[in-house]
PDB file of N, CA and C in Angstrom:
ATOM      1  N   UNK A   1       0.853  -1.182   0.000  1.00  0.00           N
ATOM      2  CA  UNK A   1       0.000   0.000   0.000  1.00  0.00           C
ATOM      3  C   UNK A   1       0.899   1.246   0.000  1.00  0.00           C
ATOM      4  N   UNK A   2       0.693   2.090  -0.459  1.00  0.00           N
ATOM      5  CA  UNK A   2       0.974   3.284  -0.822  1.00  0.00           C
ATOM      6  C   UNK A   2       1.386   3.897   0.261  1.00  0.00           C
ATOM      7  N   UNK A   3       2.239   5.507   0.464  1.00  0.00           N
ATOM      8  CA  UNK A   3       1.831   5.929   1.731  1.00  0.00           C
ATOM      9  C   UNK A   3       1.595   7.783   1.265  1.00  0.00           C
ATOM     10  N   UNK A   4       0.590   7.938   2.020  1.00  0.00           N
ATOM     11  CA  UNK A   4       0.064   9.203   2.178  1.00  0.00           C
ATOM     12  C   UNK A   4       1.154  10.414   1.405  1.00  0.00           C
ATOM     13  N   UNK A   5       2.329  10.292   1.349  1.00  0.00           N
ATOM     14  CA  UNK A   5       3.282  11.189   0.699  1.00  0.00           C
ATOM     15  C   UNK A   5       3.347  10.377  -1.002  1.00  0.00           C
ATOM     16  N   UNK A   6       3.295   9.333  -1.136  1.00  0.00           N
ATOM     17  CA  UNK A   6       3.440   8.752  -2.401  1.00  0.00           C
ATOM     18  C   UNK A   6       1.895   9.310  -2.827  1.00  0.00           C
ATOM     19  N   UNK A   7       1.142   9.133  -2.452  1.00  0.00           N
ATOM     20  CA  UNK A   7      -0.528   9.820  -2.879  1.00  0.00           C
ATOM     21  C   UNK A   7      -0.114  10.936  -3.541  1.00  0.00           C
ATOM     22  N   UNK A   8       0.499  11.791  -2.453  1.00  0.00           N
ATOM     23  CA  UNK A   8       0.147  13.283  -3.144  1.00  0.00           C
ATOM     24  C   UNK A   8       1.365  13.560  -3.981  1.00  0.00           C
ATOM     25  N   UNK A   9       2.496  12.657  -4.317  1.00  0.00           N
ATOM     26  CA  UNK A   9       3.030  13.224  -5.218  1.00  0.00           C
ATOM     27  C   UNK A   9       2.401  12.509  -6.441  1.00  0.00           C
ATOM     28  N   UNK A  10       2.062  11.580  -6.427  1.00  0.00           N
ATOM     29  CA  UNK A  10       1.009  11.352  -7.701  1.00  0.00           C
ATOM     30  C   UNK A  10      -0.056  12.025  -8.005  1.00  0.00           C
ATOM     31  N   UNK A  11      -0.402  12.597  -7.443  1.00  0.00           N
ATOM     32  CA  UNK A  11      -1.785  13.496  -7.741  1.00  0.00           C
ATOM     33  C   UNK A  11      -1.052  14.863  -8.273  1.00  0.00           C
ATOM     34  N   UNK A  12      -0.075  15.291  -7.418  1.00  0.00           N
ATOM     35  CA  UNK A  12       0.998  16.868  -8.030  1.00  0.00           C
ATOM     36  C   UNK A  12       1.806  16.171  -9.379  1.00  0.00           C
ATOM     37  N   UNK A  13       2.174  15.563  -9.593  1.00  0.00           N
ATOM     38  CA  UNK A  13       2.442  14.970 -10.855  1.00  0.00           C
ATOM     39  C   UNK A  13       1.113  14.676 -12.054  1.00  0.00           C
ATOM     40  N   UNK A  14      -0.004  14.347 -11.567  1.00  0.00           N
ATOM     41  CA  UNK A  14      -1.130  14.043 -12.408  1.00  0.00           C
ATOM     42  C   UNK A  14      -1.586  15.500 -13.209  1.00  0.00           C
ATOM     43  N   UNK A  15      -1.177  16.378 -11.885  1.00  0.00           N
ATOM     44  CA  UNK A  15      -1.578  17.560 -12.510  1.00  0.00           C
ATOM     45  C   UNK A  15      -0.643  18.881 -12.882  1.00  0.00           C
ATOM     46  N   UNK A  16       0.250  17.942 -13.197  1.00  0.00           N
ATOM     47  CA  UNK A  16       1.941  18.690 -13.476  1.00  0.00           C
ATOM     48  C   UNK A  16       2.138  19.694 -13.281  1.00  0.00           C
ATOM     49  N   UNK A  17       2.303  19.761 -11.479  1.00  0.00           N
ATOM     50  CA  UNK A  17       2.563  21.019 -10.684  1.00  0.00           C
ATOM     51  C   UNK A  17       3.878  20.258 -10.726  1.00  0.00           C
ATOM     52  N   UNK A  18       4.942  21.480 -10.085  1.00  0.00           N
ATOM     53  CA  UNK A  18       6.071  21.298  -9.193  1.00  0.00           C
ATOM     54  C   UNK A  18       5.423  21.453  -7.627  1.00  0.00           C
ATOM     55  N   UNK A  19       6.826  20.729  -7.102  1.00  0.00           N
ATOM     56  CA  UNK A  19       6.174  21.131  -5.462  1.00  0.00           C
ATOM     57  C   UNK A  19       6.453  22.627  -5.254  1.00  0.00           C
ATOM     58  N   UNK A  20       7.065  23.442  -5.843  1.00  0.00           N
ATOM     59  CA  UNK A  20       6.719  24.893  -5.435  1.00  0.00           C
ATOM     60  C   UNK A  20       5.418  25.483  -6.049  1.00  0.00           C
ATOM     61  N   UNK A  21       4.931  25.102  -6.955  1.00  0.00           N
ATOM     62  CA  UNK A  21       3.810  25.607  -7.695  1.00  0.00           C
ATOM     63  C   UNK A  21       2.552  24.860  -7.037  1.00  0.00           C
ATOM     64  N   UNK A  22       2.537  23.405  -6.073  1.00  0.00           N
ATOM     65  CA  UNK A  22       1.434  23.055  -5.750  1.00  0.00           C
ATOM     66  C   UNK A  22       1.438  23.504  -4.052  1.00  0.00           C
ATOM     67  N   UNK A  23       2.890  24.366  -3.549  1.00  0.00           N
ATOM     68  CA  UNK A  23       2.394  24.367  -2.580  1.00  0.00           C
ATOM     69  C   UNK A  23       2.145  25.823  -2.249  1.00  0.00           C
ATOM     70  N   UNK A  24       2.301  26.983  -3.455  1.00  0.00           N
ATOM     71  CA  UNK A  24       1.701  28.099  -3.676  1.00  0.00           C
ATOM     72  C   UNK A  24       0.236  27.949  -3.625  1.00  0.00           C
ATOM     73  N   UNK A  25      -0.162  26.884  -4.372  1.00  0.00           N
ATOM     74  CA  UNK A  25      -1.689  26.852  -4.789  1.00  0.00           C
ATOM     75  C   UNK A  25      -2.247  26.284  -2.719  1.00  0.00           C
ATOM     76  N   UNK A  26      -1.567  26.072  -2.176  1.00  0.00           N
ATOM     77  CA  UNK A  26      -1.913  25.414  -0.846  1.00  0.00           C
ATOM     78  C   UNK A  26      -1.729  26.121   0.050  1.00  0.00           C
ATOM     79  N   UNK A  27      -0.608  27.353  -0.082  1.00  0.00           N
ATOM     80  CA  UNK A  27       0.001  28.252   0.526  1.00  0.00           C
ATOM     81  C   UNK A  27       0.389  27.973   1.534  1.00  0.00           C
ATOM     82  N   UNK A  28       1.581  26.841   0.944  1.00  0.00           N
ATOM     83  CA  UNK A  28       2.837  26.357   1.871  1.00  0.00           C
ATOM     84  C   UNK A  28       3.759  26.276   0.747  1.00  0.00           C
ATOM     85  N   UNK A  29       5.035  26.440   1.860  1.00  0.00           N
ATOM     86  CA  UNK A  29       6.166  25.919   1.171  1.00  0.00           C
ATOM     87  C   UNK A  29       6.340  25.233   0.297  1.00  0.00           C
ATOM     88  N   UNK A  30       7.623  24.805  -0.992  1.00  0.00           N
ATOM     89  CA  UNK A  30       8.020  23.801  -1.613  1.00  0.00           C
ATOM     90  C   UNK A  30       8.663  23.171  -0.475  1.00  0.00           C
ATOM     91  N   UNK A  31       9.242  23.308   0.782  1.00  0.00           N
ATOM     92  CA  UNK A  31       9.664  22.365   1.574  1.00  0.00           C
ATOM     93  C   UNK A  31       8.705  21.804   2.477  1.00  0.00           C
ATOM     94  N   UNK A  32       7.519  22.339   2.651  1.00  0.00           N
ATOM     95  CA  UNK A  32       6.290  21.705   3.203  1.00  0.00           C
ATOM     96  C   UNK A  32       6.030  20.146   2.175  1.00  0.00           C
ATOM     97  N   UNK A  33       5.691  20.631   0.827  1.00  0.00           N
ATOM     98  CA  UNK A  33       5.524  19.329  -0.024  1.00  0.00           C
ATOM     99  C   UNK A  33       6.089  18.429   0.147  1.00  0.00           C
ATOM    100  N   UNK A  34       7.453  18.696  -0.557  1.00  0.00           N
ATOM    101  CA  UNK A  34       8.911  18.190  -0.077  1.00  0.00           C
ATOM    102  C   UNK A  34       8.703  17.028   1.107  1.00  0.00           C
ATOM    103  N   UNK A  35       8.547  17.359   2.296  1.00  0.00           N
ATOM    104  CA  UNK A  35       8.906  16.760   3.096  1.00  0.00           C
ATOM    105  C   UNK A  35       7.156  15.733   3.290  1.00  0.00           C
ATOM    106  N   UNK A  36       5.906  16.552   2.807  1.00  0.00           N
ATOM    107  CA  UNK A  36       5.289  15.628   3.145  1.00  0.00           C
ATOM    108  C   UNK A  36       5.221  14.246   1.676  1.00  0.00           C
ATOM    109  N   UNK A  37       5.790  14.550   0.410  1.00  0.00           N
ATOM    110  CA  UNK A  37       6.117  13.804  -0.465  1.00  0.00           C
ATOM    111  C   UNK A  37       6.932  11.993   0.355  1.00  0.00           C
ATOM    112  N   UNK A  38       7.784  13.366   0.738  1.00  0.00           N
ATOM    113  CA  UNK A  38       9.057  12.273   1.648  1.00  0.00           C
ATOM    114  C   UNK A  38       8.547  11.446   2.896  1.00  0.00           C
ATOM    115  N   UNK A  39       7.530  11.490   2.681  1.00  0.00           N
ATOM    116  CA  UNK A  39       6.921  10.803   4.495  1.00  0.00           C
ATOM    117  C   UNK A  39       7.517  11.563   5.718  1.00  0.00           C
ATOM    118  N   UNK A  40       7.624  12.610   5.709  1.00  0.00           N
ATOM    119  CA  UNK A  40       8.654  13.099   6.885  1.00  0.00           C
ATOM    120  C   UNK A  40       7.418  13.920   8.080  1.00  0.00           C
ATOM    121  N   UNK A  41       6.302  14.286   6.863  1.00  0.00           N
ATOM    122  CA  UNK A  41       5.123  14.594   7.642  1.00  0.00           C
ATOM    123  C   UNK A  41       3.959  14.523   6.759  1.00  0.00           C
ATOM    124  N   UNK A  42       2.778  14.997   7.594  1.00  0.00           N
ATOM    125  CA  UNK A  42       1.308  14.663   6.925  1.00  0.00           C
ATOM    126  C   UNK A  42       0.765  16.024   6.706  1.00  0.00           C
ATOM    127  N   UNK A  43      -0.222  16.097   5.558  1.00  0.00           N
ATOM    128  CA  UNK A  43      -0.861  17.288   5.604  1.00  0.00           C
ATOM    129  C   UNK A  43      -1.694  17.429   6.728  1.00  0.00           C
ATOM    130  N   UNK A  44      -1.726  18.521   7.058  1.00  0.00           N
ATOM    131  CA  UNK A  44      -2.541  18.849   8.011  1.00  0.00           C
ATOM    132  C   UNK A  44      -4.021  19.252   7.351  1.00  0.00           C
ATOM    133  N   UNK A  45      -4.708  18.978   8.556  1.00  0.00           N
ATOM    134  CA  UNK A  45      -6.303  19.348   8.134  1.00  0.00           C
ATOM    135  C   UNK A  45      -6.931  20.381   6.743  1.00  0.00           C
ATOM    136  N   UNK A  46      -6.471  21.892   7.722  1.00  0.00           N
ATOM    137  CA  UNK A  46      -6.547  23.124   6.432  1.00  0.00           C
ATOM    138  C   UNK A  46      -6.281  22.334   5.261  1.00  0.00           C
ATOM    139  N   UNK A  47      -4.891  21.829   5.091  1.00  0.00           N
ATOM    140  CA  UNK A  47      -4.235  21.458   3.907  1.00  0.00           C
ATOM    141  C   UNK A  47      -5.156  20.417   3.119  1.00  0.00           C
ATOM    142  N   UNK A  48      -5.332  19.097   3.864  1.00  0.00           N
ATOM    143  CA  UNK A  48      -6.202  18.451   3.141  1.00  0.00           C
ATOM    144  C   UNK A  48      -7.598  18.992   2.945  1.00  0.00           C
ATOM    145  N   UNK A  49      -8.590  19.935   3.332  1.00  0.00           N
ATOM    146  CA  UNK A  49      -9.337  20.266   3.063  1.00  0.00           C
ATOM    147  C   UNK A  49      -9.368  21.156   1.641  1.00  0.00           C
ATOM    148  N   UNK A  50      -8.195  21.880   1.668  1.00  0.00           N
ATOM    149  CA  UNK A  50      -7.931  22.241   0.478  1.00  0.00           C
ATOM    150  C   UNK A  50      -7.586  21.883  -0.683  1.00  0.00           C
ATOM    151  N   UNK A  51      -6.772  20.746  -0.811  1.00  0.00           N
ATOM    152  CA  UNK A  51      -6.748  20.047  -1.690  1.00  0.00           C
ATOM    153  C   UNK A  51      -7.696  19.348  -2.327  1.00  0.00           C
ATOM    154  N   UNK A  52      -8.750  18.645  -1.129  1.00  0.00           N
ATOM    155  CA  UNK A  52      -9.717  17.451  -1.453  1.00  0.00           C
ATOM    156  C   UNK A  52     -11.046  18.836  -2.526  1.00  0.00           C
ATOM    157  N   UNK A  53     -11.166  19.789  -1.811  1.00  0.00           N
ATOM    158  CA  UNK A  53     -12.123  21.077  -3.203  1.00  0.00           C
ATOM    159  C   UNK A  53     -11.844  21.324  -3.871  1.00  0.00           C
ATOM    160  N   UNK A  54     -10.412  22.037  -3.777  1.00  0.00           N
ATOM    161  CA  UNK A  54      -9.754  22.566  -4.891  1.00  0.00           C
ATOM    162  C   UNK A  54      -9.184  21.665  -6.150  1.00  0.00           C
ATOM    163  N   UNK A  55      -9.096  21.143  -5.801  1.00  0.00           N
ATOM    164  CA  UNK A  55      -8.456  20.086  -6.948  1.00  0.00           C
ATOM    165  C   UNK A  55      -9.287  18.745  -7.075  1.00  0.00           C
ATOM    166  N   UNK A  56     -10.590  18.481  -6.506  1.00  0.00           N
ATOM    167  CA  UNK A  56     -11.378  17.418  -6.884  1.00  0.00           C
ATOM    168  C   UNK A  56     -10.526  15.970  -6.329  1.00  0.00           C
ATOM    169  N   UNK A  57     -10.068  16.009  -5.352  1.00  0.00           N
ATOM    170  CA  UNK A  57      -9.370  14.893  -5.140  1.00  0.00           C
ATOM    171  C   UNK A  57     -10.174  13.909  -4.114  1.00  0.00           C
ATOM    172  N   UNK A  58     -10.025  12.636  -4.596  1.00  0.00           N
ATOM    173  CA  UNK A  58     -10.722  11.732  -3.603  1.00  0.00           C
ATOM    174  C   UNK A  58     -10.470  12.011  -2.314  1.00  0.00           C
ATOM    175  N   UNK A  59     -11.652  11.983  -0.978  1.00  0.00           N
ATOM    176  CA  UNK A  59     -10.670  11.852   0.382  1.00  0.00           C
ATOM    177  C   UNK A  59     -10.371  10.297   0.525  1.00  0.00           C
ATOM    178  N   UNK A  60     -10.931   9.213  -0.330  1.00  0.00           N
ATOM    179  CA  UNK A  60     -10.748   7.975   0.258  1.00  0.00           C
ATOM    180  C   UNK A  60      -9.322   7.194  -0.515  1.00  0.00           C
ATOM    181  N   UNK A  61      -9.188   8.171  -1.390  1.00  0.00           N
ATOM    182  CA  UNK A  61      -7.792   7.969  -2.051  1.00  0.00           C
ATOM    183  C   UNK A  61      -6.348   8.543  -1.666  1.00  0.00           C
ATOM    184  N   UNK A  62      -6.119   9.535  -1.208  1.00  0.00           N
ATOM    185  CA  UNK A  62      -5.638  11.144  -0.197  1.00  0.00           C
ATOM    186  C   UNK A  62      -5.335  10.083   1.180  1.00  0.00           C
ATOM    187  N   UNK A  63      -6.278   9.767   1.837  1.00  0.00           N
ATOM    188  CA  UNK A  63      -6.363   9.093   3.095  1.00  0.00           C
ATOM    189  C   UNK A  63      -5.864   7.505   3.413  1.00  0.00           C
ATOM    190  N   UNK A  64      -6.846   6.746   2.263  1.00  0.00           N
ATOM    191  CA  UNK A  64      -6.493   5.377   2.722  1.00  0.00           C
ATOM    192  C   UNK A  64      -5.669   4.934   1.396  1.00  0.00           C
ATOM    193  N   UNK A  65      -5.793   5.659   0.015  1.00  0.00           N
ATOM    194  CA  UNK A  65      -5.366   5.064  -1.539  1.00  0.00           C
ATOM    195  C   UNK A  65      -6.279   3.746  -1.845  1.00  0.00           C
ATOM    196  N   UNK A  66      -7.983   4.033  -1.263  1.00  0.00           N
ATOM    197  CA  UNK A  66      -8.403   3.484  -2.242  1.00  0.00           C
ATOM    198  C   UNK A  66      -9.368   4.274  -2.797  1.00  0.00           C
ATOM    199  N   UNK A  67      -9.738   3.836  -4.599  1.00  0.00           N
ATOM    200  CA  UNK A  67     -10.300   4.155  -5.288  1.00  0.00           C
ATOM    201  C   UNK A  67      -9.383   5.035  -6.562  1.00  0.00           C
ATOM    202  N   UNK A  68      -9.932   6.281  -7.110  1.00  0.00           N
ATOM    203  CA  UNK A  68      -9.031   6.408  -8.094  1.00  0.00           C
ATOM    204  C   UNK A  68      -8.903   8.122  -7.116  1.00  0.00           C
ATOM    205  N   UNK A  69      -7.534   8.574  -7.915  1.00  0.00           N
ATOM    206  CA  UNK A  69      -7.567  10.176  -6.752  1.00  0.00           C
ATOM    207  C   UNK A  69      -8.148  11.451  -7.246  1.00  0.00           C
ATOM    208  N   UNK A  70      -9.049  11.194  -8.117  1.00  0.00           N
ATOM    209  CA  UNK A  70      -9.506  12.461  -8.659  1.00  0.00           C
ATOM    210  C   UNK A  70     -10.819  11.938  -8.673  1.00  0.00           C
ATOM    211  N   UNK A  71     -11.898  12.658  -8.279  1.00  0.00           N
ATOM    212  CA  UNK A  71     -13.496  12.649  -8.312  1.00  0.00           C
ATOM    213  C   UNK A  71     -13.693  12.884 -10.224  1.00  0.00           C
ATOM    214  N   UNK A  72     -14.246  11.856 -10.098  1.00  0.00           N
ATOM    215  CA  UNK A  72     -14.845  12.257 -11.615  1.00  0.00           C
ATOM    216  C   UNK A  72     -15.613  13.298 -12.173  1.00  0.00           C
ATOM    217  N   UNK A  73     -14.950  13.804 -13.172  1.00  0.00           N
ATOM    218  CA  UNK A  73     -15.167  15.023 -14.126  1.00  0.00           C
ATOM    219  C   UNK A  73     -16.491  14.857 -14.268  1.00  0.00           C
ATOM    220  N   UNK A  74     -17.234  13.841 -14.228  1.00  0.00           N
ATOM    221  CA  UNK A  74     -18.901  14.100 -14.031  1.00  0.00           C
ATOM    222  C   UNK A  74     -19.428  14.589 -12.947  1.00  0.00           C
ATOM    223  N   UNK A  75     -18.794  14.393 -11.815  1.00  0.00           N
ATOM    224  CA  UNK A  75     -19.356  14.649 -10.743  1.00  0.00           C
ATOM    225  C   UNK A  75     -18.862  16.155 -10.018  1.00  0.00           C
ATOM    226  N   UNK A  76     -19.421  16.890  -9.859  1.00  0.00           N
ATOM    227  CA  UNK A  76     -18.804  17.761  -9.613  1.00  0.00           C
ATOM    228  C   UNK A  76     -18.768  18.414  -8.122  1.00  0.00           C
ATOM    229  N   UNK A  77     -17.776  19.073  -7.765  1.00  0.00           N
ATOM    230  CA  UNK A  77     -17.775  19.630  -6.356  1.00  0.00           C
ATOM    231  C   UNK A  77     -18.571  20.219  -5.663  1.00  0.00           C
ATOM    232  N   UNK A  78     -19.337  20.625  -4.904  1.00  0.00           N
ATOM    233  CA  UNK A  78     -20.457  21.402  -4.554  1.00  0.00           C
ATOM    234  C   UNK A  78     -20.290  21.658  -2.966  1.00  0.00           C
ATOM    235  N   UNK A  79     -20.964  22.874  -2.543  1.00  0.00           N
ATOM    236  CA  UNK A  79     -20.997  23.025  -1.276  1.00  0.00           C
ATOM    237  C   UNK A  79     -21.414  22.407  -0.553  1.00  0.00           C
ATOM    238  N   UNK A  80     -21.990  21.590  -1.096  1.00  0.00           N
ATOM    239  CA  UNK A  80     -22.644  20.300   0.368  1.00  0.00           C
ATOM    240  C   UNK A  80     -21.529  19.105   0.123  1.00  0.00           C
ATOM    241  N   UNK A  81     -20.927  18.829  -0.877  1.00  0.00           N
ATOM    242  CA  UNK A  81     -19.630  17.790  -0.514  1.00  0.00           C
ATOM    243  C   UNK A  81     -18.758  18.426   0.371  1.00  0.00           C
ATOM    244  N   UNK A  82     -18.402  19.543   0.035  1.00  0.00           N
ATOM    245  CA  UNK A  82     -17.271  20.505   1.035  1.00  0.00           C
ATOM    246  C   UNK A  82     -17.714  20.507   2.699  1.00  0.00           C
ATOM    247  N   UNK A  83     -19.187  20.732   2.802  1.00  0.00           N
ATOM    248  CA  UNK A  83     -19.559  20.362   4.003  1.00  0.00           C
ATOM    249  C   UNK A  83     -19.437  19.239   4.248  1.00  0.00           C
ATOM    250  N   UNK A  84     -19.759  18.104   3.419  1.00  0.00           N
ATOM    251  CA  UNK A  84     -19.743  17.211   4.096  1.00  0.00           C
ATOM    252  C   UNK A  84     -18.032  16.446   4.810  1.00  0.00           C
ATOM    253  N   UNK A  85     -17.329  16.702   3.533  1.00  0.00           N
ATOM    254  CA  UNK A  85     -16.261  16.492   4.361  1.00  0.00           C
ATOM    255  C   UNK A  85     -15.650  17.287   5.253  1.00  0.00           C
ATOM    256  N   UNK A  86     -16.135  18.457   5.236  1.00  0.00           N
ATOM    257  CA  UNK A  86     -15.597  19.334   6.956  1.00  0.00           C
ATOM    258  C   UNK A  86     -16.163  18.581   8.151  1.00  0.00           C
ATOM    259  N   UNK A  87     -17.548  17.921   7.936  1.00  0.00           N
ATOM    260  CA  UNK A  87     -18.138  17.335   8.865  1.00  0.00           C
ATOM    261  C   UNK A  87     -17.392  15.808   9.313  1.00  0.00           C
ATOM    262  N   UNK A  88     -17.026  15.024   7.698  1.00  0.00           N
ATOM    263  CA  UNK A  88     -16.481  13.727   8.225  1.00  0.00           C
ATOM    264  C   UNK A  88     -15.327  13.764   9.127  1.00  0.00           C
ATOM    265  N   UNK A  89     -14.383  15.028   8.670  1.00  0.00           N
ATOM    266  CA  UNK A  89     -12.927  15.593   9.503  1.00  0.00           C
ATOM    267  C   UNK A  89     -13.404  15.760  10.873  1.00  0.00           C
ATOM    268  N   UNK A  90     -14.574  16.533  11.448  1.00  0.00           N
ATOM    269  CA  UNK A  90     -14.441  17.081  12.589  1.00  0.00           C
ATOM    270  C   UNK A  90     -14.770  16.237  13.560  1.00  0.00           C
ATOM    271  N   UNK A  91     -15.866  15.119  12.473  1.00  0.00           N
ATOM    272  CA  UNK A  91     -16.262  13.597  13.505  1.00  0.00           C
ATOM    273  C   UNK A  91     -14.980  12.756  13.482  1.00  0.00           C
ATOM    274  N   UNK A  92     -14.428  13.052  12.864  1.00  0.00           N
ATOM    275  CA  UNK A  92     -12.857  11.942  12.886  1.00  0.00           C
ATOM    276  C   UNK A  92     -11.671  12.611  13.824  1.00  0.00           C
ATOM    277  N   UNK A  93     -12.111  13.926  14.109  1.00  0.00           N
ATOM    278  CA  UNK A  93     -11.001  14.296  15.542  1.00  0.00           C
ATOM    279  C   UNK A  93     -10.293  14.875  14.477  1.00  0.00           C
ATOM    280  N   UNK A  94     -10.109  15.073  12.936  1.00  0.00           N
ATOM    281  CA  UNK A  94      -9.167  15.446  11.913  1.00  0.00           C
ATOM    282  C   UNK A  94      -8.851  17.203  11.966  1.00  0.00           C
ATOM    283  N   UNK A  95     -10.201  18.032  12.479  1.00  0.00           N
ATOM    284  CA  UNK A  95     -10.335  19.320  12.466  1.00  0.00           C
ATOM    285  C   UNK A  95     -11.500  19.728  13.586  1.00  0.00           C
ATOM    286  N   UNK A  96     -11.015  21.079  14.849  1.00  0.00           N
ATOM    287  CA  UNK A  96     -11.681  20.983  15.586  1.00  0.00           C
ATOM    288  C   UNK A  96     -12.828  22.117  15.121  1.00  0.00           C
ATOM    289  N   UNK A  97     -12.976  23.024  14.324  1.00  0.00           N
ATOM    290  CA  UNK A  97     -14.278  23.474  14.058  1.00  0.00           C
ATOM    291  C   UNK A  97     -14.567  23.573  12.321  1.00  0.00           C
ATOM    292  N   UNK A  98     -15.590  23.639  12.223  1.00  0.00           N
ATOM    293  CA  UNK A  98     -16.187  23.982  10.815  1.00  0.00           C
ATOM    294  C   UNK A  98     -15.557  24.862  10.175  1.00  0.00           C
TER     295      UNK A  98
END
């Protein structure tokens, strides 16, 4: 199985950022990426919340690597998915408010 830094450099590669250009779009560091690429750390909450809207990315792919890591181009993002995963985070201890 994959690990959480191998995820997201496949997904910043899928969408042929550099890690300074995907972690502008995240507004972190290229050594933030960097190191969470490297397993050295995890995105934090903000971070994955931002990624999983902004860029249509699975949370069950992001999190566990299953399924595929991009929500399908049919389906589209909406404010009640965004809620809903602020809600799955805050029941998972992942983020303490809305």
């Amino acid at each position: 199985m994959s690990t959480q830094g191998q995820r997201l450099k496949k997904i910043r590669l899928e969408l042929n950022l550099s890690q300074d250009e995907l972690g502008k779009k995240l507004g972190v560091s290229k050594q933030y990426v960097s190191n969470i690429e490297a397993d050295r750390n995890v995105l934090n909450n903000e971070k994955l919340v931002c990624l999983l809207s902004d860029f249509n990315i699975n949370i069950n792919y992001i999190l566990a690597g299953l399924e595929e890591p991009f929500i399908s181009a049919k389906t589209s993002i909406t404010d009640d998915f965004r809620q809903n995963v602020k809600i799955i985070l805050k029941e998972e201890g992942l983020i303490a408010k809305l």
